[in-house]
Protein backbone atom coordinates (compact mmCIF):
# COMPACT_ATOMS: atom_id res chain seq x y z
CA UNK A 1 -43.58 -38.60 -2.86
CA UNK A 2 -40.04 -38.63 -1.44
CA UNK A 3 -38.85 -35.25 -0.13
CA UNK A 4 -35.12 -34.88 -0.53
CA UNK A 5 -33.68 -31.74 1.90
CA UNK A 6 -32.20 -28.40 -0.27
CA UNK A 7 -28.31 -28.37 1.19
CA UNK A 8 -27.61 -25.77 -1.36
CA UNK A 9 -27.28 -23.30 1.02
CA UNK A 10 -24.61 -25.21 2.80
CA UNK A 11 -22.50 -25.25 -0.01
CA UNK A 12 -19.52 -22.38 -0.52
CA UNK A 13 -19.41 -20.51 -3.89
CA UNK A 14 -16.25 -19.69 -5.63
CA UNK A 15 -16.09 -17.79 -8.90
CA UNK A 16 -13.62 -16.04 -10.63
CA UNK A 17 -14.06 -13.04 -13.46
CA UNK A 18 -11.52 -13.18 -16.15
CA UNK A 19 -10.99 -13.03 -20.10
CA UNK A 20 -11.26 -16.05 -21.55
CA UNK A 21 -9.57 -15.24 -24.47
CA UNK A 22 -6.68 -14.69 -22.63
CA UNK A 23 -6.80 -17.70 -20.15
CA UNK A 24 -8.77 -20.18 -18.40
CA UNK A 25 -9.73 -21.30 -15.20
CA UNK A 26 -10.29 -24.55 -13.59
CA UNK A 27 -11.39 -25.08 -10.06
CA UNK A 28 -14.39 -22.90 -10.28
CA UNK A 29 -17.59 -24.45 -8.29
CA UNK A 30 -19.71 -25.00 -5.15
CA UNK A 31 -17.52 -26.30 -2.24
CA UNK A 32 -18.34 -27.67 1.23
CA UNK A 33 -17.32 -25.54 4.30
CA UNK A 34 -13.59 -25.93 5.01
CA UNK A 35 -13.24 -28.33 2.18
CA UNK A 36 -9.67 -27.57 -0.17
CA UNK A 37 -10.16 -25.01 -3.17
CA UNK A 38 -7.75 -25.54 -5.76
CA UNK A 39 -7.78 -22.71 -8.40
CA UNK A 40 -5.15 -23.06 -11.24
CA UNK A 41 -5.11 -20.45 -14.02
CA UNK A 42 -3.69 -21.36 -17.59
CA UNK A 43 -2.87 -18.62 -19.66
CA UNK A 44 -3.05 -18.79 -23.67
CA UNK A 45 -0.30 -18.54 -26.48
CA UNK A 46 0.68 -14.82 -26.32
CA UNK A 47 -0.38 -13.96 -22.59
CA UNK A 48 1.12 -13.92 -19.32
CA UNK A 49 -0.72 -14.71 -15.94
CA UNK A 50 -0.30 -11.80 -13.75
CA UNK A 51 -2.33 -12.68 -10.70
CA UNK A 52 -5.70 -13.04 -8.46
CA UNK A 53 -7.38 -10.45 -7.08
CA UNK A 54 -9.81 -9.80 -4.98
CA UNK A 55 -11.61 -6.18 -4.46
CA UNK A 56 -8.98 -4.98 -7.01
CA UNK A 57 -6.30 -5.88 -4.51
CA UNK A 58 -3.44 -8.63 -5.03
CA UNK A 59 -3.61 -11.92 -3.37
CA UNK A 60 -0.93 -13.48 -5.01
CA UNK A 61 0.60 -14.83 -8.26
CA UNK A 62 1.03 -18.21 -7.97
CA UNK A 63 -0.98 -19.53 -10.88
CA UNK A 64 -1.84 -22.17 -8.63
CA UNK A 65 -4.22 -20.84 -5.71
CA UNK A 66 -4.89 -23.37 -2.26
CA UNK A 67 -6.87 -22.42 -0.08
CA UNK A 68 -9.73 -23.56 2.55
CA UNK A 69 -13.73 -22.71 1.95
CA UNK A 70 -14.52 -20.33 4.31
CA UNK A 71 -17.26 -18.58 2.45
CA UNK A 72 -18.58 -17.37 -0.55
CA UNK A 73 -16.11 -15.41 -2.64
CA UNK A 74 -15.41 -13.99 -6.48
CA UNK A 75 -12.05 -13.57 -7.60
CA UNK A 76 -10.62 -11.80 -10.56
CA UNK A 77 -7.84 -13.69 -12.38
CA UNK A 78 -5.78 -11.12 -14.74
CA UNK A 79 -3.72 -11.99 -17.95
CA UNK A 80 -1.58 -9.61 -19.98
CA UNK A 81 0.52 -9.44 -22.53
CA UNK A 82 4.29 -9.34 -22.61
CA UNK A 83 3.82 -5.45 -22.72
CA UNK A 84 1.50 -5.20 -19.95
CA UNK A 85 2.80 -6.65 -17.78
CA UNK A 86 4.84 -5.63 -14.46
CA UNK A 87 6.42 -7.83 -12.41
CA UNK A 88 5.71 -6.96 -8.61
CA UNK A 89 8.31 -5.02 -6.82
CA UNK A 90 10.60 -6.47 -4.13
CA UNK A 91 11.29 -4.80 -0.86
CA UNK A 92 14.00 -2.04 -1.39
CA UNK A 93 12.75 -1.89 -5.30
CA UNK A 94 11.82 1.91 -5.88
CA UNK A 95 9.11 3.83 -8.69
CA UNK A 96 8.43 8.00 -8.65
CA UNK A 97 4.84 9.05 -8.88
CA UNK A 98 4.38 12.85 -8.88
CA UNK A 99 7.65 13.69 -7.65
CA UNK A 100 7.55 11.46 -4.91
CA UNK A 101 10.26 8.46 -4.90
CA UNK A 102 8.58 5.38 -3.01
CA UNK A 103 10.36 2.14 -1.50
CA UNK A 104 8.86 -0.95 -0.96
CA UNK A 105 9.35 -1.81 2.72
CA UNK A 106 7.79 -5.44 2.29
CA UNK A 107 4.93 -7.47 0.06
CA UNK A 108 2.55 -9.97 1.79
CA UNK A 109 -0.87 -11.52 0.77
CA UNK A 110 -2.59 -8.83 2.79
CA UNK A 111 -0.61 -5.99 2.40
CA UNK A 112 2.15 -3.89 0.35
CA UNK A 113 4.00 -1.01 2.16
CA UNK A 114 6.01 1.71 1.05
CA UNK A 115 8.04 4.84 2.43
CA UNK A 116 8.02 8.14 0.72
CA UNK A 117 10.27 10.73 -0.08
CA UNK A 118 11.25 13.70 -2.30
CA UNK A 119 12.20 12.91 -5.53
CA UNK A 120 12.97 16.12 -6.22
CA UNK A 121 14.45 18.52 -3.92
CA UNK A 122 12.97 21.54 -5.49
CA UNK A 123 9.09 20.29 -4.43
CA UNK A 124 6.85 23.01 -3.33
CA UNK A 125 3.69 21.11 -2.56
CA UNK A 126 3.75 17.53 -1.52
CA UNK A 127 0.40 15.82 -1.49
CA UNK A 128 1.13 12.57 -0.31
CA UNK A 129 -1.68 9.54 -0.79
CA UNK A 130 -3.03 7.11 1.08
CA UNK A 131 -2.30 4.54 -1.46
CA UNK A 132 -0.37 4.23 -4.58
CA UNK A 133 -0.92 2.25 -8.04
CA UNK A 134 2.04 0.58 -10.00
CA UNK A 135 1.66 -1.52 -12.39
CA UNK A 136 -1.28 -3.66 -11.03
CA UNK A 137 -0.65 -3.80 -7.39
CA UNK A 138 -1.54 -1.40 -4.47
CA UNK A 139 0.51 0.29 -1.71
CA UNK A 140 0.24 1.24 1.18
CA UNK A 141 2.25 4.56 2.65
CA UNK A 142 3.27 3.57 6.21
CA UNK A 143 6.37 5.54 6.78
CA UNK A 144 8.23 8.99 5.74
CA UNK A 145 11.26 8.94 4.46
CA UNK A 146 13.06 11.99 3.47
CA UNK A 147 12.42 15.20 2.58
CA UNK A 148 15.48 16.65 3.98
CA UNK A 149 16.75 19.87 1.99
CA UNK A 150 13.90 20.11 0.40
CA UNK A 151 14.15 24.21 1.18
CA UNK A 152 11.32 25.11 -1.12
CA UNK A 153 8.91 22.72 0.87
CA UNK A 154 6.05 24.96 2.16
CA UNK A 155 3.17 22.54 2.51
CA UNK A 156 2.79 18.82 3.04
CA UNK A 157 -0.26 16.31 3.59
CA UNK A 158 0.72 13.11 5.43
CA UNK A 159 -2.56 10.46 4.88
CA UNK A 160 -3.94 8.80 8.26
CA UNK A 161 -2.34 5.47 6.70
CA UNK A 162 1.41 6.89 7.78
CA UNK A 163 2.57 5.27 11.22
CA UNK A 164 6.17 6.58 11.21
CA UNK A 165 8.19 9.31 10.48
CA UNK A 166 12.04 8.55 10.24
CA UNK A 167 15.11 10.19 11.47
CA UNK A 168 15.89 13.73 9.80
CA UNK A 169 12.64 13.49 7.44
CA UNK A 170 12.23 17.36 7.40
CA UNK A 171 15.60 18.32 7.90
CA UNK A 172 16.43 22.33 6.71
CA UNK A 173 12.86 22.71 5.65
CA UNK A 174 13.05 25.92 6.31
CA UNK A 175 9.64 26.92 4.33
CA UNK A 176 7.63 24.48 5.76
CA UNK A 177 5.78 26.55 8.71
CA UNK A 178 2.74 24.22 9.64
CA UNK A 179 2.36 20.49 9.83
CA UNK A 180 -0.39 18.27 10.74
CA UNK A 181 -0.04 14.52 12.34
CA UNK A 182 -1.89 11.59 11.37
CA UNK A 183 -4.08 9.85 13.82
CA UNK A 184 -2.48 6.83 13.81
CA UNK A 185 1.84 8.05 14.16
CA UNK A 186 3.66 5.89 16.27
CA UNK A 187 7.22 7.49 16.33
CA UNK A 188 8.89 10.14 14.96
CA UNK A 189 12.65 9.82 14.21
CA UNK A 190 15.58 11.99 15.27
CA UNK A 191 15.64 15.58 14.17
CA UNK A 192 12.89 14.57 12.24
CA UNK A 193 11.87 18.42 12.05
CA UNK A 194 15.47 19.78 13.00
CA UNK A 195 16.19 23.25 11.67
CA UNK A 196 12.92 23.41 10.22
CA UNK A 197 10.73 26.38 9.63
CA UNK A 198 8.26 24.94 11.62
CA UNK A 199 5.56 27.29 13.60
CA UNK A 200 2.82 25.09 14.56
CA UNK A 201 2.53 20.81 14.70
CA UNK A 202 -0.88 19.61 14.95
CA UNK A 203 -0.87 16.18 17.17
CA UNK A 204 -4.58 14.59 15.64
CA UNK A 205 -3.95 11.18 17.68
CA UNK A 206 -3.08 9.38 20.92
CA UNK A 207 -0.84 6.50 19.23
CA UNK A 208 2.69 8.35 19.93
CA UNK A 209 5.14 6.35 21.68
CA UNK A 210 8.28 7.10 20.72
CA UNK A 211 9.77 10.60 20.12
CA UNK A 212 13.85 10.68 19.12
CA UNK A 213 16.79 13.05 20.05
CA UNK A 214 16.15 16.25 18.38
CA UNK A 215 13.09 15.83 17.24
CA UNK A 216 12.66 19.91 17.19
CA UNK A 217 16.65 21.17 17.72
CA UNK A 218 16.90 24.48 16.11
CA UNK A 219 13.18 25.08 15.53
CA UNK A 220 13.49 28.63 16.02
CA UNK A 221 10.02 29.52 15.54
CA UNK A 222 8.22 26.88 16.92
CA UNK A 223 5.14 28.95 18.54
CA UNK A 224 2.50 26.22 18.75
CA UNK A 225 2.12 22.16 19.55
């Protein structure tokens, strides 16, 4: 009896979860290791193809996807209607969640980042996440913006995801007594805190390189850093 070797395992997997009664896919299959994968989505009468996805993040939305057979992956292809969907945002576009205004600093396969700031001045309470949802896409807070004049301001969370915090961010928050860094800051902007009602800033990392001009001018009660 001829014995013919199992090279299954060698083989890559790619699949893709979508609705097909919205679209189809072709390209799905078993490829060899580094070989081309050429995924094209084509979207029925009354839908729009809106992009793939993978771990419910965006990898782009060309409806035709290249790439090279690494390993074994499952994509999610998405198709909406003309109501559903939501273009993705361009750097400098802006959208308010919660009373905070965010701007897209830049979009890549990997990543989307966006600055925060008031978008009202009368905020109390700013609870600021990690991440953000628009549409269908995930951001990524990296920097603080502005929350300059924002004299009601008593308490604000900054997620571990923020690396910057720009020039006159706090500026006249006079309520604001307490403030805690995230781990991973890198620079703070000048008179980020100026003429603040700062007491106490809470450094939680070593990642600090730059600190601007002013940083803490006219922080009268500053007791504790």
């Amino acid at each position: 009896k001829l014995s013919v070797p199992d090279y299954s395992s060698h083989f890559i997997n790619v699949s893709v979860d979508y609705d097909s009664s919205r679209g189809c896919i072709y390209g799905i299959g078993k490829y060899l290791p580094g070989s081309l994968v050429n995924l094209i989505a084509n979207e029925k009468d009354g839908y729009t193809f809106s992009g793939w996805y993978q771990n419910g993040s965006l990898v782009s939305v060309d409806a035709n996807l290249e790439f090279a057979a690494r390993e074994s992956l499952t994509l999610e292809a998405r198709f909406e209607t003309a109501e559903e969907f939501i273009e993705p945002l361009s750097s400098g576009d802006t959208f308010t969640e919660d009373n905070l205004l965010y701007t897209v600093l830049n979009t890549t396969q990997n990543s989307n980042l966006v600055s925060v700031s008031a978008a009202d001045k009368n905020i109390v309470n700013a609870n600021i996440p990690e991440k953000v949802i628009y549409g269908d896409y995930v951001y990524t807070v990296s920097q603080i913006n502005s929350f300059a004049n924002c004299t009601k301001l008593k308490t604000i969370t900054i997620p571990s995801s923020v690396k910057i915090i720009n020039s006159s961010t706090f500026y006249m928050c006079r309520e604001l007594k307490e403030i805690i860094l995230p781990p991973d800051l890198t620079s703070i902007g000048s008179s980020a805190f100026r003429s603040s009602g700062l007491e106490k800033v809470t450094f939680t990392g070593n990642k600090l390189r730059t600190i601007e001009s002013y940083t803490f001018e006219d922080c009268y009660y500053l007791k504790e850093i």
